[in-house]
Protein backbone atom coordinates (compact mmCIF):
# COMPACT_ATOMS: atom_id res chain seq x y z
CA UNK A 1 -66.20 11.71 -107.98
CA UNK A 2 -65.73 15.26 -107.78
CA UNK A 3 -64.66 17.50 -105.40
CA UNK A 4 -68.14 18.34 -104.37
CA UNK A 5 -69.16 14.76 -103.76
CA UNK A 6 -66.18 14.56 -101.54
CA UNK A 7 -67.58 17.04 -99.50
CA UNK A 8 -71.14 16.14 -99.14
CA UNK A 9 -70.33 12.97 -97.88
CA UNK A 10 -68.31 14.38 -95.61
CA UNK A 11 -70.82 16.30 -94.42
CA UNK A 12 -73.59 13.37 -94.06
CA UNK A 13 -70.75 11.48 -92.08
CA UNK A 14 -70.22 13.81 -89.47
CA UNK A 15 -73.79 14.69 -89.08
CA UNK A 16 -74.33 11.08 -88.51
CA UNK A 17 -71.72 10.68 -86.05
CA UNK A 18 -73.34 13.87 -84.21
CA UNK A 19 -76.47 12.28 -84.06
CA UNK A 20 -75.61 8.87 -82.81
CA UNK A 21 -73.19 10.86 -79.87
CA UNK A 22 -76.12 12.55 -79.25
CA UNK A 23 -78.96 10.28 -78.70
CA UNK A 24 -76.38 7.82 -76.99
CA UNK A 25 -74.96 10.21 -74.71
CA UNK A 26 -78.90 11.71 -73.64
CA UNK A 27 -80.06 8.42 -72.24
CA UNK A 28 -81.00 8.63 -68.54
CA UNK A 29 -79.23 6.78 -66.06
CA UNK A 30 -80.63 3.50 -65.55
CA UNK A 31 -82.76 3.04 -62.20
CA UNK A 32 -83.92 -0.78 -62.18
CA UNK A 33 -82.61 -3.73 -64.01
CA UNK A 34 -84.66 -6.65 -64.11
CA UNK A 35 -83.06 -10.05 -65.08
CA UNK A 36 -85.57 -12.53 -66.46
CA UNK A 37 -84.78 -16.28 -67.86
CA UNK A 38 -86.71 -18.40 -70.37
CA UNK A 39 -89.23 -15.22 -70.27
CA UNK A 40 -90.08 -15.41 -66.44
CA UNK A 41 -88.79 -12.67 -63.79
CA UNK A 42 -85.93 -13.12 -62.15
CA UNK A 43 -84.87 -10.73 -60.25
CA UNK A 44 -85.23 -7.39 -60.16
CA UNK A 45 -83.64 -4.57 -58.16
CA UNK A 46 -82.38 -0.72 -58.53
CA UNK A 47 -79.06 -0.16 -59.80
CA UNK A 48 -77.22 1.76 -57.06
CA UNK A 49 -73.54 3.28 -57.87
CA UNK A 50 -72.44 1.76 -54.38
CA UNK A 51 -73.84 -1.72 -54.67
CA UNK A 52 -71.49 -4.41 -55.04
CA UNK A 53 -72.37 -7.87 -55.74
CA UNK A 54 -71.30 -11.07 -56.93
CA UNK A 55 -74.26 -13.96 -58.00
CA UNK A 56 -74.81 -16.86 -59.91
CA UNK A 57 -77.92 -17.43 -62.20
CA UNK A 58 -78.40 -21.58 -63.30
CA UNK A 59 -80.33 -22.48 -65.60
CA UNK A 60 -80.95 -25.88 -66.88
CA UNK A 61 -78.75 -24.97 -69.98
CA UNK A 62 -75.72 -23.16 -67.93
CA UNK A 63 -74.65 -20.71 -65.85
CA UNK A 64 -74.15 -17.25 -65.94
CA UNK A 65 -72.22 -14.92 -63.56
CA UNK A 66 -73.21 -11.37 -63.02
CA UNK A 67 -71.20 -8.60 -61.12
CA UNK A 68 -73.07 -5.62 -59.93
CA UNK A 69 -70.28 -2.92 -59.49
CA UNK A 70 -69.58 1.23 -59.97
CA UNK A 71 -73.35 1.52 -61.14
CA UNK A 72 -73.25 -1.20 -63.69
CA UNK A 73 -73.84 -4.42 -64.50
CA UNK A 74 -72.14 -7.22 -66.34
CA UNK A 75 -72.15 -10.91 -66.71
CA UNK A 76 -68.58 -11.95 -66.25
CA UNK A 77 -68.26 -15.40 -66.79
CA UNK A 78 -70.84 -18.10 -68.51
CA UNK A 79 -70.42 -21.37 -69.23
CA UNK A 80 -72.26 -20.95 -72.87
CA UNK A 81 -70.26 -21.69 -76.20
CA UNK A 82 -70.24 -18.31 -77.96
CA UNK A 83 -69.08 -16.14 -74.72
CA UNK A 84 -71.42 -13.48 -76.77
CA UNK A 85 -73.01 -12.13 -72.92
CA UNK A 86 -69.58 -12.33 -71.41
CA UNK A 87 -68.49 -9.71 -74.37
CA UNK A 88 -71.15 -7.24 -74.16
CA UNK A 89 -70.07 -4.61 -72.03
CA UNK A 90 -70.95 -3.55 -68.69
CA UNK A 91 -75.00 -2.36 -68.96
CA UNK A 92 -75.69 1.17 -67.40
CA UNK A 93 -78.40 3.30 -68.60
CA UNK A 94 -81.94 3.05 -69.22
CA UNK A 95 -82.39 0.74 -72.35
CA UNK A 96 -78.92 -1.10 -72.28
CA UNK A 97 -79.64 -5.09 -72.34
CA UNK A 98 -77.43 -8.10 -71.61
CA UNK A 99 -78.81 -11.30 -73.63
CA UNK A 100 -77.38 -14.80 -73.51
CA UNK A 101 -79.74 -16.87 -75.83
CA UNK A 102 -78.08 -20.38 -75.36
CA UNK A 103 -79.26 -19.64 -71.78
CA UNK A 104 -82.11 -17.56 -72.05
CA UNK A 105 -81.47 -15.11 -69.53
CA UNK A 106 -81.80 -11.38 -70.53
CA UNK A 107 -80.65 -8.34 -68.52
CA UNK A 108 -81.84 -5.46 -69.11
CA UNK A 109 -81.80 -1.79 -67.92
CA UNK A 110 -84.95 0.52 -67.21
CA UNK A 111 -84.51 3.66 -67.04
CA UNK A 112 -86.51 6.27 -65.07
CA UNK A 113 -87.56 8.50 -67.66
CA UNK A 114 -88.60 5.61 -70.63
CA UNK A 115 -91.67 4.91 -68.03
CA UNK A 116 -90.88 1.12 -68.28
């Protein structure tokens, strides 16, 4: 490789980095998250910065807990093998999703400006 190379990729690297920042930092708050499980609604409700809440969604495969806090959400305990929804952090702005697939519950932010 020469020096030039070196320096190209370089250059492709940070604009890459710039543009994922970018797009990831310009999403719109989120505004309503809707939970649904095995494809059928939930729940659905605005994400507030003050709410706080604690709840419980069974399903016939498992639980799931979810914690509604500081304008987020997260589930914070499941009883599913993988702990892949427990992992995934906290959901916030428009487009952000929460899925546990042994349970088939998906979370999942809308935001106010993606008119869904």
């Amino acid at each position: 490789m020469k020096k030039g190379d070196i320096v190209i990729i370089i250059v492709i690297i940070i604009i890459a980095f710039v543009s994922y920042m970018a797009v990831t930092l310009s999403r719109p708050a989120g505004s309503a998250v809707l939970i649904t499980v095995d494809g059928a609604l939930y729940r659905q409700f605005v994400l507030d910065e003050k709410a706080e809440e604690h709840f419980t969604v069974e399903t016939e495969a498992g639980y799931n807990v979810i914690e509604v806090k500081d304008g987020a959400i997260a589930v914070i305990e499941a009883d599913c093998r993988d702990q892949i929804c427990v992992h995934t952090k906290a959901a916030r702005k428009g487009g952000d999703k929460i899925i546990c697939l042994p349970h088939k519950l998906i979370i999942s932010i809308q935001g106010e400006e993606d008119g869904h």
